[in-house]
PDB file of N, CA and C in Angstrom:
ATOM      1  N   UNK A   1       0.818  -1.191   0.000  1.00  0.00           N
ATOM      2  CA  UNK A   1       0.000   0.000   0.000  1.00  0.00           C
ATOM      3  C   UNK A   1       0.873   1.270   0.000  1.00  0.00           C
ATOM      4  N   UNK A   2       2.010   0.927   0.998  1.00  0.00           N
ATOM      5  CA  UNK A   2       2.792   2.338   0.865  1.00  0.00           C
ATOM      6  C   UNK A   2       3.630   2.518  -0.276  1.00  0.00           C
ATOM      7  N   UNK A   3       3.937   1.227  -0.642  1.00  0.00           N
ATOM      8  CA  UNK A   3       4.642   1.331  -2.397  1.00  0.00           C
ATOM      9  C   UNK A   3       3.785   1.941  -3.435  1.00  0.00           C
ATOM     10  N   UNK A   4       2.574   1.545  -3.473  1.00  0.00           N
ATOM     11  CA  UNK A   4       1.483   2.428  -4.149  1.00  0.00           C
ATOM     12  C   UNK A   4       1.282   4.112  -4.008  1.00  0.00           C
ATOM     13  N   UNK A   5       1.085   4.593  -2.825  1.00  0.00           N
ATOM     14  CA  UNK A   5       1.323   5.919  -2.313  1.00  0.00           C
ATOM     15  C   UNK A   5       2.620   6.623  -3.419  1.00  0.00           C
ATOM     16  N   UNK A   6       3.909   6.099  -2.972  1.00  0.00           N
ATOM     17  CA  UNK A   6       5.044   6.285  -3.206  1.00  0.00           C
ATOM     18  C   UNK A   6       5.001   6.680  -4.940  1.00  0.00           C
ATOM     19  N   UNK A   7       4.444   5.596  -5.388  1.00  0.00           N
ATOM     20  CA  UNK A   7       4.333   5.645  -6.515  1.00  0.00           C
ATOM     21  C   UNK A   7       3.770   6.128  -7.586  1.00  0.00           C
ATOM     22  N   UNK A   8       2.862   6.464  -6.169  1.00  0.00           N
ATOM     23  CA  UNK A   8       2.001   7.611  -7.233  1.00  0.00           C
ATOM     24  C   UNK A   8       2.374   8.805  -6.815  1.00  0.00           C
ATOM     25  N   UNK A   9       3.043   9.162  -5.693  1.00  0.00           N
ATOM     26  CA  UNK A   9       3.087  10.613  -5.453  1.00  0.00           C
ATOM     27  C   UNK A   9       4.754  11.091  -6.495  1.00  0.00           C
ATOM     28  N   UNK A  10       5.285  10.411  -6.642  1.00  0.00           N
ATOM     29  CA  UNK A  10       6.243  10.248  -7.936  1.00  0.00           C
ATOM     30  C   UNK A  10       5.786  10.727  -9.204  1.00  0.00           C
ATOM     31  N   UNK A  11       4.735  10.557  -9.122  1.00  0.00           N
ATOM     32  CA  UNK A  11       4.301  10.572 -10.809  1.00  0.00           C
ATOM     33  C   UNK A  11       3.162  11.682 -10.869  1.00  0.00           C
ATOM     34  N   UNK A  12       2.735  11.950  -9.862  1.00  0.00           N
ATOM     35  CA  UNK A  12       2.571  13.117  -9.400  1.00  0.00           C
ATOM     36  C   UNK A  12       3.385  14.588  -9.297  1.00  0.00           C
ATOM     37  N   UNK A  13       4.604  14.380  -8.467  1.00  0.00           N
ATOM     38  CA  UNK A  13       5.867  15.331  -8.753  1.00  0.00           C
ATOM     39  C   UNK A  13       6.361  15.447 -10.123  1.00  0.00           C
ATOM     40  N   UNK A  14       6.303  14.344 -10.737  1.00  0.00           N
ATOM     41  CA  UNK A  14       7.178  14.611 -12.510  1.00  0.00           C
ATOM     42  C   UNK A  14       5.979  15.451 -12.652  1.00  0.00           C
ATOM     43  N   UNK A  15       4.646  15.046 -13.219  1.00  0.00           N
ATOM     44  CA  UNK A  15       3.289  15.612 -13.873  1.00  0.00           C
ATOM     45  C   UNK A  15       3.661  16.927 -14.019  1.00  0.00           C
ATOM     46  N   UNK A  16       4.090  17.405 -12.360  1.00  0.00           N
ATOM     47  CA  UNK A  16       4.314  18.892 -12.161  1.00  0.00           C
ATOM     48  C   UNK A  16       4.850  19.664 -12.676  1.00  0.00           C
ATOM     49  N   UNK A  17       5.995  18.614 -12.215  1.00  0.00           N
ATOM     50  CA  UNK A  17       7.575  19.515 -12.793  1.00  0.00           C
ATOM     51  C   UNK A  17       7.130  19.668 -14.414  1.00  0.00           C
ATOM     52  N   UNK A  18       6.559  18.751 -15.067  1.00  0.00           N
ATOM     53  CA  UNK A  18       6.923  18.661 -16.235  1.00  0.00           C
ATOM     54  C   UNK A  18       5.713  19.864 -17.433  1.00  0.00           C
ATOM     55  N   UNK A  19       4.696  20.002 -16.079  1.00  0.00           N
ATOM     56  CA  UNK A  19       3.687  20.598 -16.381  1.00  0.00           C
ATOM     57  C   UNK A  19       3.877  22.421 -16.682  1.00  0.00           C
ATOM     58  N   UNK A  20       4.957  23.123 -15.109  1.00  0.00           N
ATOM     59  CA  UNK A  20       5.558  24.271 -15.212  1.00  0.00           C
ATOM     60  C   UNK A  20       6.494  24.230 -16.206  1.00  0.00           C
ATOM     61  N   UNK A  21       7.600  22.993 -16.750  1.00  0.00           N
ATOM     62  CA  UNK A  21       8.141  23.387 -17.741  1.00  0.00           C
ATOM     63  C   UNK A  21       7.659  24.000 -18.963  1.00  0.00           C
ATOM     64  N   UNK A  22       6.474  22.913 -19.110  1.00  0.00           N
ATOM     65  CA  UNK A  22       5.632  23.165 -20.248  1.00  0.00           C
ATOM     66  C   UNK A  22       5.365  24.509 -20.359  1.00  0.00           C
ATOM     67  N   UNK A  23       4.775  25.430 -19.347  1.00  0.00           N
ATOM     68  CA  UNK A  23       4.322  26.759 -19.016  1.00  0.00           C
ATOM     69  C   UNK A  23       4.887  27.788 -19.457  1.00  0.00           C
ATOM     70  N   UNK A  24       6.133  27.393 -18.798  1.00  0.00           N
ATOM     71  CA  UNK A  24       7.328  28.040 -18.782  1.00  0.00           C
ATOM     72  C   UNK A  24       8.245  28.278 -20.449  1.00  0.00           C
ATOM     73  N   UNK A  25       7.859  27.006 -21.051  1.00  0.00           N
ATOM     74  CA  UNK A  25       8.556  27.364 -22.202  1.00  0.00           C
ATOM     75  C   UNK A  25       7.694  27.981 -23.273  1.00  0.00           C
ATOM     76  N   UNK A  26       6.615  27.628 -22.953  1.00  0.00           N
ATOM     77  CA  UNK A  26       5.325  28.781 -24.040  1.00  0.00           C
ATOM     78  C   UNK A  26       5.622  29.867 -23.548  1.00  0.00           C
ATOM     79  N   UNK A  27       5.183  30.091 -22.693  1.00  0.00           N
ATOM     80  CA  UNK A  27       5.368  31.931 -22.225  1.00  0.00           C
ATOM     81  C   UNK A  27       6.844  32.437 -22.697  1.00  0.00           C
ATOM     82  N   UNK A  28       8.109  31.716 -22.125  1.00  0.00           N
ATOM     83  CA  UNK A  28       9.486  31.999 -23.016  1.00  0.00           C
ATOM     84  C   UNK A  28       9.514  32.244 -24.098  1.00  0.00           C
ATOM     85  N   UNK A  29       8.628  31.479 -25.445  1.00  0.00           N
ATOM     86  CA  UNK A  29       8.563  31.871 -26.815  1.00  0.00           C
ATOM     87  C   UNK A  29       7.666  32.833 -27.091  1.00  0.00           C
ATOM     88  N   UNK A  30       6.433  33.020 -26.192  1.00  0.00           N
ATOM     89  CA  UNK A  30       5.786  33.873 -26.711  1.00  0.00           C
ATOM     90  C   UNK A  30       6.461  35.269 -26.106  1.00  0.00           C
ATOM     91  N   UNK A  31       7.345  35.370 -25.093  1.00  0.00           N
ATOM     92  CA  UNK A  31       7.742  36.979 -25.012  1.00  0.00           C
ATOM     93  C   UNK A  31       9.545  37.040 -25.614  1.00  0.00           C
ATOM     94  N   UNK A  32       9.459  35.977 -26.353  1.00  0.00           N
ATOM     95  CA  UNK A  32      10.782  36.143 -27.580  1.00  0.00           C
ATOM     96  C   UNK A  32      10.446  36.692 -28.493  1.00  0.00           C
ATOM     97  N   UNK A  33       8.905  35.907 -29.345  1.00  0.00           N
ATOM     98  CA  UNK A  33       8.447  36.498 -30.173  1.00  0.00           C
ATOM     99  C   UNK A  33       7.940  37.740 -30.451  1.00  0.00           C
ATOM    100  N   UNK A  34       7.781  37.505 -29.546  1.00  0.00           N
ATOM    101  CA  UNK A  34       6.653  39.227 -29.144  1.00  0.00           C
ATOM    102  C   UNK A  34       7.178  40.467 -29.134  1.00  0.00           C
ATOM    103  N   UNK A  35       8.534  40.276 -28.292  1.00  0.00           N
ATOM    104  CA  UNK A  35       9.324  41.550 -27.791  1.00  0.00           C
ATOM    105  C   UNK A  35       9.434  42.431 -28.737  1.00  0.00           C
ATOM    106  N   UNK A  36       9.830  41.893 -29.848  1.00  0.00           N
ATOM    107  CA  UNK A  36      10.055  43.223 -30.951  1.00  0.00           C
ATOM    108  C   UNK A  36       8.881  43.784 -31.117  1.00  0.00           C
ATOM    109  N   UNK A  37       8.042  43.517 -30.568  1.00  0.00           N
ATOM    110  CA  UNK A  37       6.933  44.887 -30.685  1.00  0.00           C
ATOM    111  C   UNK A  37       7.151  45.732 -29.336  1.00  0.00           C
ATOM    112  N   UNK A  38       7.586  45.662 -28.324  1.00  0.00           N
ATOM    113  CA  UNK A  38       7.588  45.637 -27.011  1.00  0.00           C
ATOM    114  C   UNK A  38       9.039  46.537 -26.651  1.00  0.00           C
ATOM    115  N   UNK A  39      10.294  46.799 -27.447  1.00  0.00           N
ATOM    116  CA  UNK A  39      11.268  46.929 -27.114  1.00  0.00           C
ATOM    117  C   UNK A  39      11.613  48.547 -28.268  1.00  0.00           C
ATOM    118  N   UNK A  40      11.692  49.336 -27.662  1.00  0.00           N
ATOM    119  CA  UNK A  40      12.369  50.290 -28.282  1.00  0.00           C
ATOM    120  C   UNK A  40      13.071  50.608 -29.122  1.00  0.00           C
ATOM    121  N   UNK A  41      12.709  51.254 -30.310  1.00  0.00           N
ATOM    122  CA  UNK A  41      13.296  51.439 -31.768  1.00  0.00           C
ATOM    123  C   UNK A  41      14.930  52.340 -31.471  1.00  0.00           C
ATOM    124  N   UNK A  42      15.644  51.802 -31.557  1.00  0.00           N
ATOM    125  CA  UNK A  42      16.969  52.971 -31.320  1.00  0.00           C
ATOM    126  C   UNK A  42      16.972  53.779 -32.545  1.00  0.00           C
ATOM    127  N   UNK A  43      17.037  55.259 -31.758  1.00  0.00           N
ATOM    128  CA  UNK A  43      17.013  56.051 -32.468  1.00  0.00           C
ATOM    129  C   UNK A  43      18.728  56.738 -32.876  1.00  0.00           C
ATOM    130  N   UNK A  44      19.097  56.516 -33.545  1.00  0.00           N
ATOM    131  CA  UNK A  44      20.460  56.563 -34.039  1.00  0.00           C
ATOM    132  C   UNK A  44      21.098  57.864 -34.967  1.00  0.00           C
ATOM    133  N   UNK A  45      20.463  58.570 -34.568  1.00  0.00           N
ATOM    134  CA  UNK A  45      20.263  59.953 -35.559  1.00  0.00           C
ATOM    135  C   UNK A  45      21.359  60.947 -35.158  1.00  0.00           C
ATOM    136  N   UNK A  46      22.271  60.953 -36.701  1.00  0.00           N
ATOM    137  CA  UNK A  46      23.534  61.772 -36.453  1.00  0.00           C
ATOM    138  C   UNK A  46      23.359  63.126 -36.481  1.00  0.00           C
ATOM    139  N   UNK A  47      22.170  63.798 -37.287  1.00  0.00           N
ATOM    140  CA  UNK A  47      21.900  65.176 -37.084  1.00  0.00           C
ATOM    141  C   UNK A  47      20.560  65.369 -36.031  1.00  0.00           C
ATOM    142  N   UNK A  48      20.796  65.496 -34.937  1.00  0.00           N
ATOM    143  CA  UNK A  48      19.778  65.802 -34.010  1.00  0.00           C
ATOM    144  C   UNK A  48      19.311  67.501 -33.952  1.00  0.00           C
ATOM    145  N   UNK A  49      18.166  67.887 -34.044  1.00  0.00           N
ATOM    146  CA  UNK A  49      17.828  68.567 -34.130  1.00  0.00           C
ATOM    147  C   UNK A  49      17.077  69.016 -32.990  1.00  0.00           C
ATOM    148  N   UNK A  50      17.252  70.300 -32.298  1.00  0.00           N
ATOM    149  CA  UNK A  50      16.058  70.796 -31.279  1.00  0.00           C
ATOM    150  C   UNK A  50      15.291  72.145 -31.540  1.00  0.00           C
ATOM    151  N   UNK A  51      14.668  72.376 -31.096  1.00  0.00           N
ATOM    152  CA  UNK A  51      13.700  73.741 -31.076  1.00  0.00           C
ATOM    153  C   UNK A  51      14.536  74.991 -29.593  1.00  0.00           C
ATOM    154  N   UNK A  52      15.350  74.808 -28.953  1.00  0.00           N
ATOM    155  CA  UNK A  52      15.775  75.547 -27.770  1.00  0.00           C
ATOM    156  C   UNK A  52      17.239  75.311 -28.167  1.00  0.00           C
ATOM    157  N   UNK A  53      17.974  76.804 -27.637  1.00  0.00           N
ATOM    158  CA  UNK A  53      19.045  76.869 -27.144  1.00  0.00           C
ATOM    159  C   UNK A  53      20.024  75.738 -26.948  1.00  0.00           C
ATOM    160  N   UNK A  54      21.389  75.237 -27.414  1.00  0.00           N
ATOM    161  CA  UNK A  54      22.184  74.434 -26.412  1.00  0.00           C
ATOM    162  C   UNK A  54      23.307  74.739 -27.209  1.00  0.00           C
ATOM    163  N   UNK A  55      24.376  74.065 -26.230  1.00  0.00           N
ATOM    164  CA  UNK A  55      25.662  74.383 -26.605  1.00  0.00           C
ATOM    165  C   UNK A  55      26.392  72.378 -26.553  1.00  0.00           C
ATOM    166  N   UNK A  56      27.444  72.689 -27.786  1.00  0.00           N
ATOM    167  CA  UNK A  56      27.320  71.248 -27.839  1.00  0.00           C
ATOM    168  C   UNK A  56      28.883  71.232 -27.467  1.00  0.00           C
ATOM    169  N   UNK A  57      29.178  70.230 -26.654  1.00  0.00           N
ATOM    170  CA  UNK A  57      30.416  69.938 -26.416  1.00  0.00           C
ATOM    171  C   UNK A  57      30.890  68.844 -26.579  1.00  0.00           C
ATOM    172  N   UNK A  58      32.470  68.543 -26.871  1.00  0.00           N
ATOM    173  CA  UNK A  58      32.809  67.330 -27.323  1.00  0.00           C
ATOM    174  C   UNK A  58      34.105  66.424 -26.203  1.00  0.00           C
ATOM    175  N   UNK A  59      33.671  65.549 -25.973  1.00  0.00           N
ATOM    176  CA  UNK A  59      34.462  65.171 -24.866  1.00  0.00           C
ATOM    177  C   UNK A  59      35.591  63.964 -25.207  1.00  0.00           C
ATOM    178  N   UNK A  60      36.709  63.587 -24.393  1.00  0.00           N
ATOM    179  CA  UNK A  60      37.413  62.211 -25.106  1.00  0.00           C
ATOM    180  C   UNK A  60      37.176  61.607 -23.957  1.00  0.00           C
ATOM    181  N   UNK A  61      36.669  59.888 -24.574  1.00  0.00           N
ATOM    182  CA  UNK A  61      36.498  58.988 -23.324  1.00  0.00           C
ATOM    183  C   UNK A  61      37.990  57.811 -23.210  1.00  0.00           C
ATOM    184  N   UNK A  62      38.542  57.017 -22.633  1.00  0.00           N
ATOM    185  CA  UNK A  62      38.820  56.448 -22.096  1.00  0.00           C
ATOM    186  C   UNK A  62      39.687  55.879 -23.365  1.00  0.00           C
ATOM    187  N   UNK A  63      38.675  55.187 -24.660  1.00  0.00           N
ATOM    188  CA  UNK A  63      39.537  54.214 -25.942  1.00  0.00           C
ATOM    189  C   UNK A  63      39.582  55.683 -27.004  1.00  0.00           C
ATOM    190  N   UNK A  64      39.560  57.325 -26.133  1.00  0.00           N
ATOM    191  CA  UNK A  64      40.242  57.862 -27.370  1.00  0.00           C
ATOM    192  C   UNK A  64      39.060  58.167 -28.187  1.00  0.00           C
ATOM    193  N   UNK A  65      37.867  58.035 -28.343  1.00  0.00           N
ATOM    194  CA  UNK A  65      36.778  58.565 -29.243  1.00  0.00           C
ATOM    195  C   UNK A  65      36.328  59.926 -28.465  1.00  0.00           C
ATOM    196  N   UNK A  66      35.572  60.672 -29.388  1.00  0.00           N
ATOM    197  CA  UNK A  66      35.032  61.809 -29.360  1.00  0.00           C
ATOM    198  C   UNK A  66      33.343  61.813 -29.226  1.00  0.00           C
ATOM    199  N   UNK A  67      33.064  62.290 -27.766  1.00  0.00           N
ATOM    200  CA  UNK A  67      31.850  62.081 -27.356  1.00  0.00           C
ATOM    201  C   UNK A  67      31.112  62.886 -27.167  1.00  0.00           C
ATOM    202  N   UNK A  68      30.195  63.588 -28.158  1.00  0.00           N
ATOM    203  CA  UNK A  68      28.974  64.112 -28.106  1.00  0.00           C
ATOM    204  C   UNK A  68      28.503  64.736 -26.986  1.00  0.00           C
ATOM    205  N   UNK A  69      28.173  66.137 -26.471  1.00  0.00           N
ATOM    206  CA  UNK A  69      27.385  66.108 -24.510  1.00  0.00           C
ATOM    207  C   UNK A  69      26.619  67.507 -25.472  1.00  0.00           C
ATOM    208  N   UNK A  70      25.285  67.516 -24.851  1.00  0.00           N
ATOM    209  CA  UNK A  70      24.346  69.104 -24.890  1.00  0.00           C
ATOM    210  C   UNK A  70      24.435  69.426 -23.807  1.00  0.00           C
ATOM    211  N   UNK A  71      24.609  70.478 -23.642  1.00  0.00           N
ATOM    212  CA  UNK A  71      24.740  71.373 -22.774  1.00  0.00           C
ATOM    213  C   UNK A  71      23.594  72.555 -22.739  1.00  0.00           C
ATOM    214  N   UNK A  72      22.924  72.461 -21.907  1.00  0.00           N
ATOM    215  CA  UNK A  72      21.699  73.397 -22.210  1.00  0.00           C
ATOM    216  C   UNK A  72      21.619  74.618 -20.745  1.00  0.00           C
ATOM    217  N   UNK A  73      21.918  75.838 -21.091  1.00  0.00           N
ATOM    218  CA  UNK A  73      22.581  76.787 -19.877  1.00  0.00           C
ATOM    219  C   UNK A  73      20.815  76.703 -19.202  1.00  0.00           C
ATOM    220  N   UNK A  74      20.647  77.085 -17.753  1.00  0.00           N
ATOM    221  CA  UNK A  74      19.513  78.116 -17.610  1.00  0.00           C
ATOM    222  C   UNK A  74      20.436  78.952 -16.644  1.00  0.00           C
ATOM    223  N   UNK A  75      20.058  80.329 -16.954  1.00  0.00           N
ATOM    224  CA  UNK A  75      20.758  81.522 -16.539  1.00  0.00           C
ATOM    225  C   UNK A  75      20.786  81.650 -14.996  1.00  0.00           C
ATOM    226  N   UNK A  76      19.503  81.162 -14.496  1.00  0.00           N
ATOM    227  CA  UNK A  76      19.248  81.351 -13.254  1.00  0.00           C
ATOM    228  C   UNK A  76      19.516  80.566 -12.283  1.00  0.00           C
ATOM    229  N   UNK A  77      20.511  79.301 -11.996  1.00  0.00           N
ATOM    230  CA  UNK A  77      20.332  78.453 -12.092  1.00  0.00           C
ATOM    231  C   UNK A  77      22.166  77.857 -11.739  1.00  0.00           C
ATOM    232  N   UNK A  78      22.081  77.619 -10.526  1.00  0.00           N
ATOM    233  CA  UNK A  78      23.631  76.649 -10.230  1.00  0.00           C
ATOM    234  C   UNK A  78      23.546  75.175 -10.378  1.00  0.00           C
ATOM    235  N   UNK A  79      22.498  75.010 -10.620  1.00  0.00           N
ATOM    236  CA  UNK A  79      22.573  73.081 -10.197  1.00  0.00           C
ATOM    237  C   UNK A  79      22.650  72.754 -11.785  1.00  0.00           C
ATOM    238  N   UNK A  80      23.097  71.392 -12.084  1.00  0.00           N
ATOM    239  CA  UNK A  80      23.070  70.747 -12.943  1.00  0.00           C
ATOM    240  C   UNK A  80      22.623  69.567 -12.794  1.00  0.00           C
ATOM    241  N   UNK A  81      21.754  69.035 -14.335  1.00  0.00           N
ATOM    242  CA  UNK A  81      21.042  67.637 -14.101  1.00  0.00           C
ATOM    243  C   UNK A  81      22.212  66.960 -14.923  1.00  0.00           C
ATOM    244  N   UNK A  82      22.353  65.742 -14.648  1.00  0.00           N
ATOM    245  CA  UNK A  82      23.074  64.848 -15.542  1.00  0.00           C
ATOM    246  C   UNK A  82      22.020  63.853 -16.082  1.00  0.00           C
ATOM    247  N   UNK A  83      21.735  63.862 -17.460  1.00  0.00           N
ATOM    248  CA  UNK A  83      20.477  63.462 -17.990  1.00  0.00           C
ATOM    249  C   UNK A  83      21.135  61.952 -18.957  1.00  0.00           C
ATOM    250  N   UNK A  84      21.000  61.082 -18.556  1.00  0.00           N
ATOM    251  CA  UNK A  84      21.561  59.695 -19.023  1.00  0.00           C
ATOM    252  C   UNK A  84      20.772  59.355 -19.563  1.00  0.00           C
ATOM    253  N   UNK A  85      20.493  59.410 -21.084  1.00  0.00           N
ATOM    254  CA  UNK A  85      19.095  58.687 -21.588  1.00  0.00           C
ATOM    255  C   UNK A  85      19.186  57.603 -22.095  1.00  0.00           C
ATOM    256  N   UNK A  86      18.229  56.959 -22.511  1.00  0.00           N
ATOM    257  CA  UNK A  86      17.922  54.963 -22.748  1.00  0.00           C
ATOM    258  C   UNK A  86      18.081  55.437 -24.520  1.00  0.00           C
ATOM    259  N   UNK A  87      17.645  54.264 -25.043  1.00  0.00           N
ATOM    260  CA  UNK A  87      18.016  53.768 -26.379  1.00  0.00           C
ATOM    261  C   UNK A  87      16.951  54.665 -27.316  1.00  0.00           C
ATOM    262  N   UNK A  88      15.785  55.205 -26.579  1.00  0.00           N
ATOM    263  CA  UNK A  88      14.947  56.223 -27.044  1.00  0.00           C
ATOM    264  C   UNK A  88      15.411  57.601 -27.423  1.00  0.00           C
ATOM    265  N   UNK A  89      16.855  57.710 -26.793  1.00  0.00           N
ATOM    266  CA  UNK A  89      17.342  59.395 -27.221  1.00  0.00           C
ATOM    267  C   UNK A  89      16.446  60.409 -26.061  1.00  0.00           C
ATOM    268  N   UNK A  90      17.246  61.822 -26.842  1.00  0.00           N
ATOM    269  CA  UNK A  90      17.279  62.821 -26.114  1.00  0.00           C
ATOM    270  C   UNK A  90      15.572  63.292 -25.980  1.00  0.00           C
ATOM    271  N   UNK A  91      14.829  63.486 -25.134  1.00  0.00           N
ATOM    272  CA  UNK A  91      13.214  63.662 -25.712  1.00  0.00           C
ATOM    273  C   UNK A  91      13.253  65.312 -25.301  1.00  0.00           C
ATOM    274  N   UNK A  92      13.142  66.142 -26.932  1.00  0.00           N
ATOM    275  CA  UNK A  92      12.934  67.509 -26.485  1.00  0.00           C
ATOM    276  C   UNK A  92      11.966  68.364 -25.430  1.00  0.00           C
ATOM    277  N   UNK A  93      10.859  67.442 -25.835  1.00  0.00           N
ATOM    278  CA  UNK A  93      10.396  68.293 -24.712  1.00  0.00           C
ATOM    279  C   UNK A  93      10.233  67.881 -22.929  1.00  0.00           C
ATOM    280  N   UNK A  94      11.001  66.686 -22.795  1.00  0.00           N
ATOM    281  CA  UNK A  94      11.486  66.658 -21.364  1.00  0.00           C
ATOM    282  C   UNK A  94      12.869  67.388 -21.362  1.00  0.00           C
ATOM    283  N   UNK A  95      14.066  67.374 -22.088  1.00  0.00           N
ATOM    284  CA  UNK A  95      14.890  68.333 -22.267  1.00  0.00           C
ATOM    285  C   UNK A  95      14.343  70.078 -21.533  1.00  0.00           C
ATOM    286  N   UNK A  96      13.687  70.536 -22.128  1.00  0.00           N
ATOM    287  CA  UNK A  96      12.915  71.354 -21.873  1.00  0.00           C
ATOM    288  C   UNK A  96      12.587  71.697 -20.656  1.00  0.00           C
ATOM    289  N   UNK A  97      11.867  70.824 -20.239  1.00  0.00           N
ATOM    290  CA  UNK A  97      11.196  70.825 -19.164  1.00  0.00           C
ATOM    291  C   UNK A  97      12.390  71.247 -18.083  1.00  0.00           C
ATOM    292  N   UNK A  98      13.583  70.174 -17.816  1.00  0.00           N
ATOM    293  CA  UNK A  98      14.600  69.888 -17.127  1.00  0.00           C
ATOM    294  C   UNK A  98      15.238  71.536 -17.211  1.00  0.00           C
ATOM    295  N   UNK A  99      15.214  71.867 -18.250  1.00  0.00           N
ATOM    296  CA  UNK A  99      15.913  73.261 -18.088  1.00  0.00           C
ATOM    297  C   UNK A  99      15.395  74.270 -17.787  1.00  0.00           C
ATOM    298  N   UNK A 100      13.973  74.193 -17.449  1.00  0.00           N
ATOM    299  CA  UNK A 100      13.472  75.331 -16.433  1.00  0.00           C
ATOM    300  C   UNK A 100      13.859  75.064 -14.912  1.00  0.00           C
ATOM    301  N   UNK A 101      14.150  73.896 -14.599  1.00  0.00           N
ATOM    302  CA  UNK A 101      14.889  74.381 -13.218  1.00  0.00           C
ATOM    303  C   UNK A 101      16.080  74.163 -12.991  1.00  0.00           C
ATOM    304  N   UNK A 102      17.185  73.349 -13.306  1.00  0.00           N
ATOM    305  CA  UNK A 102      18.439  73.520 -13.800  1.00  0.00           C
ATOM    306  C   UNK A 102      19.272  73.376 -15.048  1.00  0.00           C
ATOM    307  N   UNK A 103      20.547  73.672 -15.142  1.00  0.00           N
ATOM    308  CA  UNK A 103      21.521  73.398 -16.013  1.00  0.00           C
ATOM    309  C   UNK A 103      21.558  71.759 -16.617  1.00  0.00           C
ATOM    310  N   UNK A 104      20.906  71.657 -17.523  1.00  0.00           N
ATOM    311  CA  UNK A 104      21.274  69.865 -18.164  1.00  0.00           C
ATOM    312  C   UNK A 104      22.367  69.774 -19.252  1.00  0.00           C
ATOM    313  N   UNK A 105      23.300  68.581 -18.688  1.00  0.00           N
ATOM    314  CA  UNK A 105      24.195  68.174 -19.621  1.00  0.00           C
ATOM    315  C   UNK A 105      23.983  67.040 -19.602  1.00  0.00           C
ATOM    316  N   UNK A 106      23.301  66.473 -21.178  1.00  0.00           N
ATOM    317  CA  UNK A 106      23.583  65.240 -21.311  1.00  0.00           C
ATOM    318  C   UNK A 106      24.146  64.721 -22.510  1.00  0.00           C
ATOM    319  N   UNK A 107      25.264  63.754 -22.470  1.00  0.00           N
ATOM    320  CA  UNK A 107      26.187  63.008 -23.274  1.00  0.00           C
ATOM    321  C   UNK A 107      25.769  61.798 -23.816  1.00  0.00           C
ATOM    322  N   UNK A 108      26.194  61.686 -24.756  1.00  0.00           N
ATOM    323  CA  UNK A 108      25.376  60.451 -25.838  1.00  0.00           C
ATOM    324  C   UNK A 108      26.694  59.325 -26.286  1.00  0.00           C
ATOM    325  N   UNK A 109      25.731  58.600 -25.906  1.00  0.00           N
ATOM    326  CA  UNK A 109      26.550  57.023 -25.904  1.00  0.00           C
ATOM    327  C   UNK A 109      27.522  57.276 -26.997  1.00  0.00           C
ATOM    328  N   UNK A 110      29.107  56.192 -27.270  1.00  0.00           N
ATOM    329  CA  UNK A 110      29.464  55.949 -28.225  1.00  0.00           C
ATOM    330  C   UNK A 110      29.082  55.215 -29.211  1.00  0.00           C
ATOM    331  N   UNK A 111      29.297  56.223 -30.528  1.00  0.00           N
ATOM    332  CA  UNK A 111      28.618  55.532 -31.565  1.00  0.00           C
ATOM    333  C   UNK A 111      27.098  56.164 -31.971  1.00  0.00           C
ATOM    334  N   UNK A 112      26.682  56.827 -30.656  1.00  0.00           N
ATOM    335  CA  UNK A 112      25.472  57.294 -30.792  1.00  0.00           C
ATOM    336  C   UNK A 112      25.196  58.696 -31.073  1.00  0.00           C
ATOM    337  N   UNK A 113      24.642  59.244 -31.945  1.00  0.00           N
ATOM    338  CA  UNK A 113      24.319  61.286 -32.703  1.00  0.00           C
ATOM    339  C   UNK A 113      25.987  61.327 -32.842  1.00  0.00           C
ATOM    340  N   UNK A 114      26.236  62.364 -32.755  1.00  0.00           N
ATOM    341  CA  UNK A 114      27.333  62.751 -33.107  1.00  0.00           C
ATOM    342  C   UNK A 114      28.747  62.170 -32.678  1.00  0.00           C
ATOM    343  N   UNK A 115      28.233  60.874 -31.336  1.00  0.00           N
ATOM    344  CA  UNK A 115      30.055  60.720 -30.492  1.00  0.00           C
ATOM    345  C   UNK A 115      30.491  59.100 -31.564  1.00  0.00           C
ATOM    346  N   UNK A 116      31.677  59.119 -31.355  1.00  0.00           N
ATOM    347  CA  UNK A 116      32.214  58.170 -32.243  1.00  0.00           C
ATOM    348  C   UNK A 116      32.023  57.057 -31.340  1.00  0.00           C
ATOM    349  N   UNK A 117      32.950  55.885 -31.971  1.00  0.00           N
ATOM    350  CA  UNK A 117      33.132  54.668 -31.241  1.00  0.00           C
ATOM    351  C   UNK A 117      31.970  53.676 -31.650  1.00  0.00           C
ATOM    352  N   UNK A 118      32.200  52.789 -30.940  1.00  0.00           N
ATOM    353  CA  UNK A 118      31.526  51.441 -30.898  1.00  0.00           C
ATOM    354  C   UNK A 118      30.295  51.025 -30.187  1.00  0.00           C
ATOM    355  N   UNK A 119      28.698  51.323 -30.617  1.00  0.00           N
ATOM    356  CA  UNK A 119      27.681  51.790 -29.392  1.00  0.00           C
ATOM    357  C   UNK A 119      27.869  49.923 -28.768  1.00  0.00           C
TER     358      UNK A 119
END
């Protein structure tokens, strides 16, 4: 009787295991497949264009390339934001925004608008 138990609670545990794998690997393909709708277009644009003020500066990093930074003054204004943006780029009108209450400098990946190198 207890070999029976045993034996079924065995085959019970695989069922499981084998049941979350199952789960697990649909949902894995379906957000493989999927993602490219889901994942951000890099915007790679060597002439960037804005509607406001900035001053563009060029910096050297570390392997020797030449790196891209905006520099956007506000007159009134000691603090500076350091604005690190994602694969979406610079967004003018949060740019904007940021420079009504301080100084933003932000620098663009290598490889990325104007800085050289390898993104």
């Amino acid at each position: 009787m207890i070999e029976k138990i045993k034996k079924k609670s065995k085959k019970v545990t695989v069922i499981v295991i084998l049941g979350f794998i199952t789960i697990w690997l649909i949902i894995s393909g379906l957000v493989y497949f999927l993602s490219p709708g889901y994942v951000f277009e890099i915007n790679n644009s060597k002439n960037p264009t804005y509607d406001f003020q900035y001053e563009t500066v060029f910096l050297k990093n570390n392997a020797g390339n030449s790196i891209e930074a905006l520099y956007l003054k506000n007159p009134t204004s000691k603090d500076v934001i350091l604005f690190l943006h994602g694969s979406d780029g610079r967004k003018p009108d949060l740019l904007k925004r940021m420079m009504q209450h301080a100084n933003v400098f932000s620098p663009a990946y290598p490889g990325y608008s104007l800085s050289e190198g390898y993104p």
